[in-house]
Protein backbone atom coordinates (compact mmCIF):
# COMPACT_ATOMS: atom_id res chain seq x y z
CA UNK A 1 0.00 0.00 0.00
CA UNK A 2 1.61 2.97 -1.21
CA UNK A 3 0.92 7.00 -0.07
CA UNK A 4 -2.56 8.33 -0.80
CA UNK A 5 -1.85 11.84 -2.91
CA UNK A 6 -3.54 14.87 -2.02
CA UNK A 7 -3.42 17.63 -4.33
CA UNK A 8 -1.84 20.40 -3.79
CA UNK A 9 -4.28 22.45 -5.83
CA UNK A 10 -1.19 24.44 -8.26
CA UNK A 11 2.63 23.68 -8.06
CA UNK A 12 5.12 25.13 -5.71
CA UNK A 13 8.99 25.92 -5.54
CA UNK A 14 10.98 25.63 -2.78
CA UNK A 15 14.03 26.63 -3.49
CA UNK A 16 15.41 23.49 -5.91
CA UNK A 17 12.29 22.01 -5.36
CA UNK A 18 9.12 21.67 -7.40
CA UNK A 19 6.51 20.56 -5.37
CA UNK A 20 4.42 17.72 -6.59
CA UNK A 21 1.91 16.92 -4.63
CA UNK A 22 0.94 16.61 -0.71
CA UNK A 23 1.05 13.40 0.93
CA UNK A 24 0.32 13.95 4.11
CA UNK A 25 -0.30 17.13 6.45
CA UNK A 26 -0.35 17.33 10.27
CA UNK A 27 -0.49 20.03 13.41
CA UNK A 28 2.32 21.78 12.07
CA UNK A 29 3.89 20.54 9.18
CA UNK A 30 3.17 19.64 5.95
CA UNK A 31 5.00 16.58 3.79
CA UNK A 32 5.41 16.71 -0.37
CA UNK A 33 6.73 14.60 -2.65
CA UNK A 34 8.84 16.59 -4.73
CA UNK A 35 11.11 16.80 -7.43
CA UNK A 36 14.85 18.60 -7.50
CA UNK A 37 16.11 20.53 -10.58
CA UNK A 38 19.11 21.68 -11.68
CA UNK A 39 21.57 22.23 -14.69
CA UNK A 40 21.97 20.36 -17.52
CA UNK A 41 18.15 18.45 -17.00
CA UNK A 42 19.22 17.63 -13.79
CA UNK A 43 16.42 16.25 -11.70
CA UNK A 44 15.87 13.98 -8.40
CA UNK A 45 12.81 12.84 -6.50
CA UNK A 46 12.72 13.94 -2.90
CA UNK A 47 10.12 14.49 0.04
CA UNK A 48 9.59 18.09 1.63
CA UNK A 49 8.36 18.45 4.51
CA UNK A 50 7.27 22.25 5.30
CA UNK A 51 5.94 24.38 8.47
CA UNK A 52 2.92 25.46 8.01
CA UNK A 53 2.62 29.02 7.46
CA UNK A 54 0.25 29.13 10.74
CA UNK A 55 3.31 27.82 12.72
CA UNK A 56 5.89 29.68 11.17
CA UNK A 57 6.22 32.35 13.63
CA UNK A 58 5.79 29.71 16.05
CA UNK A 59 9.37 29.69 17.88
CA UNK A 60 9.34 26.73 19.99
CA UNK A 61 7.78 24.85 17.19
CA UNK A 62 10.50 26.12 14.62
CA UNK A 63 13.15 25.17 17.15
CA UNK A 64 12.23 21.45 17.29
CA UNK A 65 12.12 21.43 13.59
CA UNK A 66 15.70 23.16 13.17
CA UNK A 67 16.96 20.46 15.68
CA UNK A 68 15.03 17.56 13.56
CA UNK A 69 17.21 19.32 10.77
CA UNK A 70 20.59 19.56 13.07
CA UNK A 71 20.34 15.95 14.03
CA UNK A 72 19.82 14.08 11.07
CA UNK A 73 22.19 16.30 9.08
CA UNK A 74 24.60 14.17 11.05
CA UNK A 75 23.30 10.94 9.74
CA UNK A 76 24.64 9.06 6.74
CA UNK A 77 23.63 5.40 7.25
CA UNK A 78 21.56 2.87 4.47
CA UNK A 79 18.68 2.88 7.63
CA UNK A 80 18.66 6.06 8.16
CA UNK A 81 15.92 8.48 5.43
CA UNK A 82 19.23 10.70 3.87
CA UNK A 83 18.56 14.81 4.47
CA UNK A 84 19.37 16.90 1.43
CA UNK A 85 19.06 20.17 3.10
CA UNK A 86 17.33 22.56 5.09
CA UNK A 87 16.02 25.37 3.35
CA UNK A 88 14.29 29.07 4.29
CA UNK A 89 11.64 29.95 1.84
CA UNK A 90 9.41 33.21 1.95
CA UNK A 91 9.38 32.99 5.71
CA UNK A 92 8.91 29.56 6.26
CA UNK A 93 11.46 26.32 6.82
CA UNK A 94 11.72 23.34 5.34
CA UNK A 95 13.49 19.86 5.19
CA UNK A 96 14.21 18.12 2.14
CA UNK A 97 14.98 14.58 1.98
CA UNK A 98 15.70 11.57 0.59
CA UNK A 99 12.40 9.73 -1.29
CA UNK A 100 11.69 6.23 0.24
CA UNK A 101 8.83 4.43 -2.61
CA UNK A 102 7.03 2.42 -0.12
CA UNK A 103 5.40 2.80 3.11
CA UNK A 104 5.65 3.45 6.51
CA UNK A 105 5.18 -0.22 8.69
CA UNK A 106 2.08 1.50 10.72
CA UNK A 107 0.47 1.31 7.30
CA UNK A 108 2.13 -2.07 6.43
CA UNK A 109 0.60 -3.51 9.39
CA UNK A 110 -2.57 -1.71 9.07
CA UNK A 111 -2.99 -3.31 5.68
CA UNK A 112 -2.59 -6.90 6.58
CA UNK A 113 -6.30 -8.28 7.13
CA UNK A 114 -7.30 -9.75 10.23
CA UNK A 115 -5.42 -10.18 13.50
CA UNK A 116 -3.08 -11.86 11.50
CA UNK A 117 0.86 -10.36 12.24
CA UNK A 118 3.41 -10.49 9.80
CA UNK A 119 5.40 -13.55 9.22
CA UNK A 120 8.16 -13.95 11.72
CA UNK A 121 10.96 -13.79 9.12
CA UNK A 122 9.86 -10.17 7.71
CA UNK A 123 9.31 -8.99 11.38
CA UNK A 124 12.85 -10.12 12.22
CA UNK A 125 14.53 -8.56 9.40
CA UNK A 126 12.45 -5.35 10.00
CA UNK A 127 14.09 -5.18 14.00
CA UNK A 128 17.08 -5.77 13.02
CA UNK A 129 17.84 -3.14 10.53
CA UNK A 130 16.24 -0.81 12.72
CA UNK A 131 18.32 -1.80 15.32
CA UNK A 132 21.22 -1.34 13.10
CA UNK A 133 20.59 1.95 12.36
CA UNK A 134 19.92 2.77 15.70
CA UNK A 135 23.26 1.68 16.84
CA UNK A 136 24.83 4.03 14.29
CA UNK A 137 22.79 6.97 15.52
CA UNK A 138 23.70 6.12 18.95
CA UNK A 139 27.22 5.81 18.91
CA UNK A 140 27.95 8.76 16.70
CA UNK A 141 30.53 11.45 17.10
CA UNK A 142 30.78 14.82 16.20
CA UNK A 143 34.00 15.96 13.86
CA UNK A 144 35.47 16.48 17.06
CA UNK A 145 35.98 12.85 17.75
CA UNK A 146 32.69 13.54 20.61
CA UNK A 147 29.91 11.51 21.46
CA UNK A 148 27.00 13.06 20.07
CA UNK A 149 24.44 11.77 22.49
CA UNK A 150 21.85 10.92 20.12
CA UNK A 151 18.69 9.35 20.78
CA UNK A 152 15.67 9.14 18.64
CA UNK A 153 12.68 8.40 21.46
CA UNK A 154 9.92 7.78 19.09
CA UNK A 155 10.63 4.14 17.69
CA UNK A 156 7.59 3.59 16.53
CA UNK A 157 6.05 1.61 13.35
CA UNK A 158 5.06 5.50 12.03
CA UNK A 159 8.39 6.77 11.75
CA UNK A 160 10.14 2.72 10.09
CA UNK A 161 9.96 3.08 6.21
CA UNK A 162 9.76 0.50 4.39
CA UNK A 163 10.91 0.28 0.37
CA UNK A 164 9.08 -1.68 -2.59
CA UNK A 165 12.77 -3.67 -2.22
CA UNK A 166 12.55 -4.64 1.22
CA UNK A 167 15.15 -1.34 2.55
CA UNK A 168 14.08 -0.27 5.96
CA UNK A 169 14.82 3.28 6.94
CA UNK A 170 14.48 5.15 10.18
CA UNK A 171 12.86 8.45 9.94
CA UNK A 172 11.77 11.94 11.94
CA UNK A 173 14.52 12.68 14.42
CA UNK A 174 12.02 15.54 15.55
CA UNK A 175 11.93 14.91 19.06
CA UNK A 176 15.03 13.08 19.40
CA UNK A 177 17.98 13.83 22.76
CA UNK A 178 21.34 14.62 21.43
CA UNK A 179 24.26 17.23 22.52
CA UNK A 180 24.06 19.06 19.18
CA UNK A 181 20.10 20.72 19.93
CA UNK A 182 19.02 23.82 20.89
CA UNK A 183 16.27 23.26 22.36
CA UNK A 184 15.06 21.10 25.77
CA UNK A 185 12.34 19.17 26.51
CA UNK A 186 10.74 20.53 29.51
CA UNK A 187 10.74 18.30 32.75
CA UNK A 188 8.04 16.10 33.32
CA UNK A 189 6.87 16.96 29.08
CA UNK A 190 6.26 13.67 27.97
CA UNK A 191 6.70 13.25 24.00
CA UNK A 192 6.36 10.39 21.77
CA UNK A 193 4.75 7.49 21.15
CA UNK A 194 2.20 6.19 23.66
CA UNK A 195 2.19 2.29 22.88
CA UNK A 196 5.71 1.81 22.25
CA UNK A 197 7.27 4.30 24.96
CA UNK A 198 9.54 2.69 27.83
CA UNK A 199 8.52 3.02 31.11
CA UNK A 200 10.82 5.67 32.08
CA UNK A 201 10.37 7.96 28.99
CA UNK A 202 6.38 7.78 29.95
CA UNK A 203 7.43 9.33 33.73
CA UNK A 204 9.34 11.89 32.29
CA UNK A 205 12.71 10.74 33.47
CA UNK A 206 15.86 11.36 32.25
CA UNK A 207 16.12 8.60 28.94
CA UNK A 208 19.25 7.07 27.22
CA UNK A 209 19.49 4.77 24.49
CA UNK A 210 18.08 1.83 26.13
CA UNK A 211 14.57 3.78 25.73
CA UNK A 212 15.00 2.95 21.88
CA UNK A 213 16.37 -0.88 22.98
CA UNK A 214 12.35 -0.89 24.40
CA UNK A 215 10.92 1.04 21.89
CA UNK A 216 12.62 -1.64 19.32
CA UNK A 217 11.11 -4.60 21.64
CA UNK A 218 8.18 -3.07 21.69
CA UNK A 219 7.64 -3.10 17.70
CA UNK A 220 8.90 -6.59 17.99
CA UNK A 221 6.01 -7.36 20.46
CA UNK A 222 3.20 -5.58 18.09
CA UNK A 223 4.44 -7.49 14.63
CA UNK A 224 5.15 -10.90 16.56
CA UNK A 225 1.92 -11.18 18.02
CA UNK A 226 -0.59 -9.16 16.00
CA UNK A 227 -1.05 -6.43 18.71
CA UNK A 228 0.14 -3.91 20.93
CA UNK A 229 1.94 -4.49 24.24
CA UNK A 230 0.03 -1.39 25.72
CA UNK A 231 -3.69 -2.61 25.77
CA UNK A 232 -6.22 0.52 26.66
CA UNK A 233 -9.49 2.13 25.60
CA UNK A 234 -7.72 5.71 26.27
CA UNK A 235 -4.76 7.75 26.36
CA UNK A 236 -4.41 7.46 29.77
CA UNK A 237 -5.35 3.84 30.15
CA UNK A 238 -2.06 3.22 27.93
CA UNK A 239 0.28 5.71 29.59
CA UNK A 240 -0.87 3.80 33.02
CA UNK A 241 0.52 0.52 31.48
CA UNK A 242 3.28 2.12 30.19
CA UNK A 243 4.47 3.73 33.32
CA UNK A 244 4.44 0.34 34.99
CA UNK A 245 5.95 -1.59 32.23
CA UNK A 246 2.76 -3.43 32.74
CA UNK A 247 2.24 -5.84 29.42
CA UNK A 248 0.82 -9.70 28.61
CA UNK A 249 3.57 -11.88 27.74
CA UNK A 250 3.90 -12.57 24.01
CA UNK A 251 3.32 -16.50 24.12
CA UNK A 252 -0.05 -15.63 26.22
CA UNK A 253 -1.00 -13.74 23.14
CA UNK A 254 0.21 -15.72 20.26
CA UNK A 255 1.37 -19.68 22.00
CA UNK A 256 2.66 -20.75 18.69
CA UNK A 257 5.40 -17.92 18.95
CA UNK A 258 9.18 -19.54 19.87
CA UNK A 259 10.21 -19.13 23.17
CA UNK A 260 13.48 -17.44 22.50
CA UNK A 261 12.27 -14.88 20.13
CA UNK A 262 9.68 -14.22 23.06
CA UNK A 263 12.68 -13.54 25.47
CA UNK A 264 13.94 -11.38 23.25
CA UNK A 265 11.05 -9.52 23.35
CA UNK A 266 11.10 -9.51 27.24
CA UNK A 267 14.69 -8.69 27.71
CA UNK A 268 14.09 -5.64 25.34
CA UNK A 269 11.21 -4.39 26.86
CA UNK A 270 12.31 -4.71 31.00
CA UNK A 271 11.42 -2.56 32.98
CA UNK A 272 14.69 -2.51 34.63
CA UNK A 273 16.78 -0.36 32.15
CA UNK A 274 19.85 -2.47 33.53
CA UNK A 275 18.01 -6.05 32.46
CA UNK A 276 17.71 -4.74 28.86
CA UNK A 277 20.17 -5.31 26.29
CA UNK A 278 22.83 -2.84 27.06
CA UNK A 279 23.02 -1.45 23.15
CA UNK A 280 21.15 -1.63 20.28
CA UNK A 281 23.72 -4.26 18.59
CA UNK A 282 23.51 -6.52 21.57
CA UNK A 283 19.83 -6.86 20.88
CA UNK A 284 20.78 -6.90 17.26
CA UNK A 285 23.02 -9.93 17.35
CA UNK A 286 21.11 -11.55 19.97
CA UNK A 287 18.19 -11.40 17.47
CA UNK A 288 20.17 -12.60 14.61
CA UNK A 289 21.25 -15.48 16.90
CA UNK A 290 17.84 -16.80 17.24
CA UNK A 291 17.14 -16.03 13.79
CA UNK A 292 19.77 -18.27 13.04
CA UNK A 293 18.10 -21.02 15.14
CA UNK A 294 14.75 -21.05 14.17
CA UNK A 295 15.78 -21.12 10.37
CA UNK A 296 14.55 -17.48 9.97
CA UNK A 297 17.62 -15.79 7.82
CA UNK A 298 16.70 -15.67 4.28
């Protein structure tokens, strides 16, 4: 299932960029697929993804998108959505990036019908490039040979891309912690995902990477099992369960599912930070391990 167009009623430029047509618009941006010129017939697809003019003037708002910007400048990585630049255009920013043709894996999942979760194999190699991406972002210095602190805190099946060929790509650094932002999330602001937040990250505590370890499990959980490990009719029903790391056991919700890829699972998602993996490769090769065991590698 591909994105759903909406037009954008007459074309656009942004800087380099024609604009094509919208894709998808939230509370305060707007995303395009566009198309980059330049000399000699040069062109390139891209996505743009624009303030909109009502948040503009917006400062806090315009902050956390300059940061997105900041951050993923940094990143060069095959799971990691590429960032062209960041451009300033009649008084309003915006990103342009690298053009996945695919989906995101919210929609992937949405589209499979029935309870039915995706088959272990294609969930496994889904976690684990995410997880290798992760450990890239993580473990990333500055030019200055610096830890740069970096850590996305909202893995969630929204912001995983996957390609027509099977490339999975990590995307929207918005609200992500590293050294190289301006701005700081307030104490006791909680932001990100609901359903796939670690326990700690849903108190408003301090986070480090293990919060994307969880996060990581926690799409693990949801594509293992057909559903999510934070059950709830509201909002606050889920952030309960998430503050006390409260969740059914996999094999209670799907019995056919192996036992070690169901540890997995729980040793991601502890509550105990110091129980979970200790890095993102850990939990990587650990994965692959299993993989290897239950004949899931390709």
């Amino acid at each position: 299932m591909l994105w759903t167009p909406i037009e954008v009623g007459r074309l656009q430029q942004l800087g380099r960029y024609e604009l094509l047509r919208r894709i998808a618009v939230g509370g305060m941006a707007e995303i395009f697929v566009a198309r980059e010129t330049g000399l000699a017939g040069f062109e390139r697809p891209a996505i743009v993804k624009k303030i909109l003019p009502s948040f503009a003037e917006d400062e806090k708002f315009v902050t956390l998108f300059l940061d997105e910007a900041r951050v993923a400048a940094h990143l060069a990585h095959p799971n990691i959505v590429h960032i062209y630049e960041l451009g300033l255009e009649e008084g309003s920013y915006y990103i342009a990036m690298e053009l996945v043709r695919g989906c995101d894996l919210q929609t992937l999942l949405t589209a499979v019908p029935g309870p039915m979760p995706l088959p272990l194999d294609e969930a496994v190699h889904v976690v684990t490039e995410v997880l290798e991406g992760l450990h890239y972002a993580h473990t990333l210095r500055g030019p200055q040979g610096a830890p740069l602190g970096i850590v996305h805190r909202d893995i969630a099946p929204k912001n995983v891309l996957v390609s027509l060929e099977g490339a999975v790509k990590l995307v929207d650094f918005g609200i992500a912690k590293a050294r190289i932002k301006m701005s700081v999330t307030a104490p006791g602001l909680v932001m990100g995902t609901y359903g796939y937040m670690s326990p700690e990250q849903a108190t408003a505590q301090v986070v480090d990477h293990r919060t994307d370890v969880f996060a990581a499990g926690a799409m693990l959980y949801r594509m293992t099992t057909g559903q999510d490990a934070y059950q709830g009719s509201e909002i606050i029903d889920i952030i309960d369960v998430a503050q006390r790391g409260a969740f059914e056991r996999p094999r209670s919700v799907r019995p056919s599912l192996p036992e070690p890829l169901e540890q997995v699972i729980l040793t991601a998602m502890s509550l105990d930070v110091e129980e979970r993996f200790p890095t993102a490769a850990h939990m990587r090769r650990e994965l692959q391990m299993v993989a290897r065991e239950l004949g899931l590698e390709g």
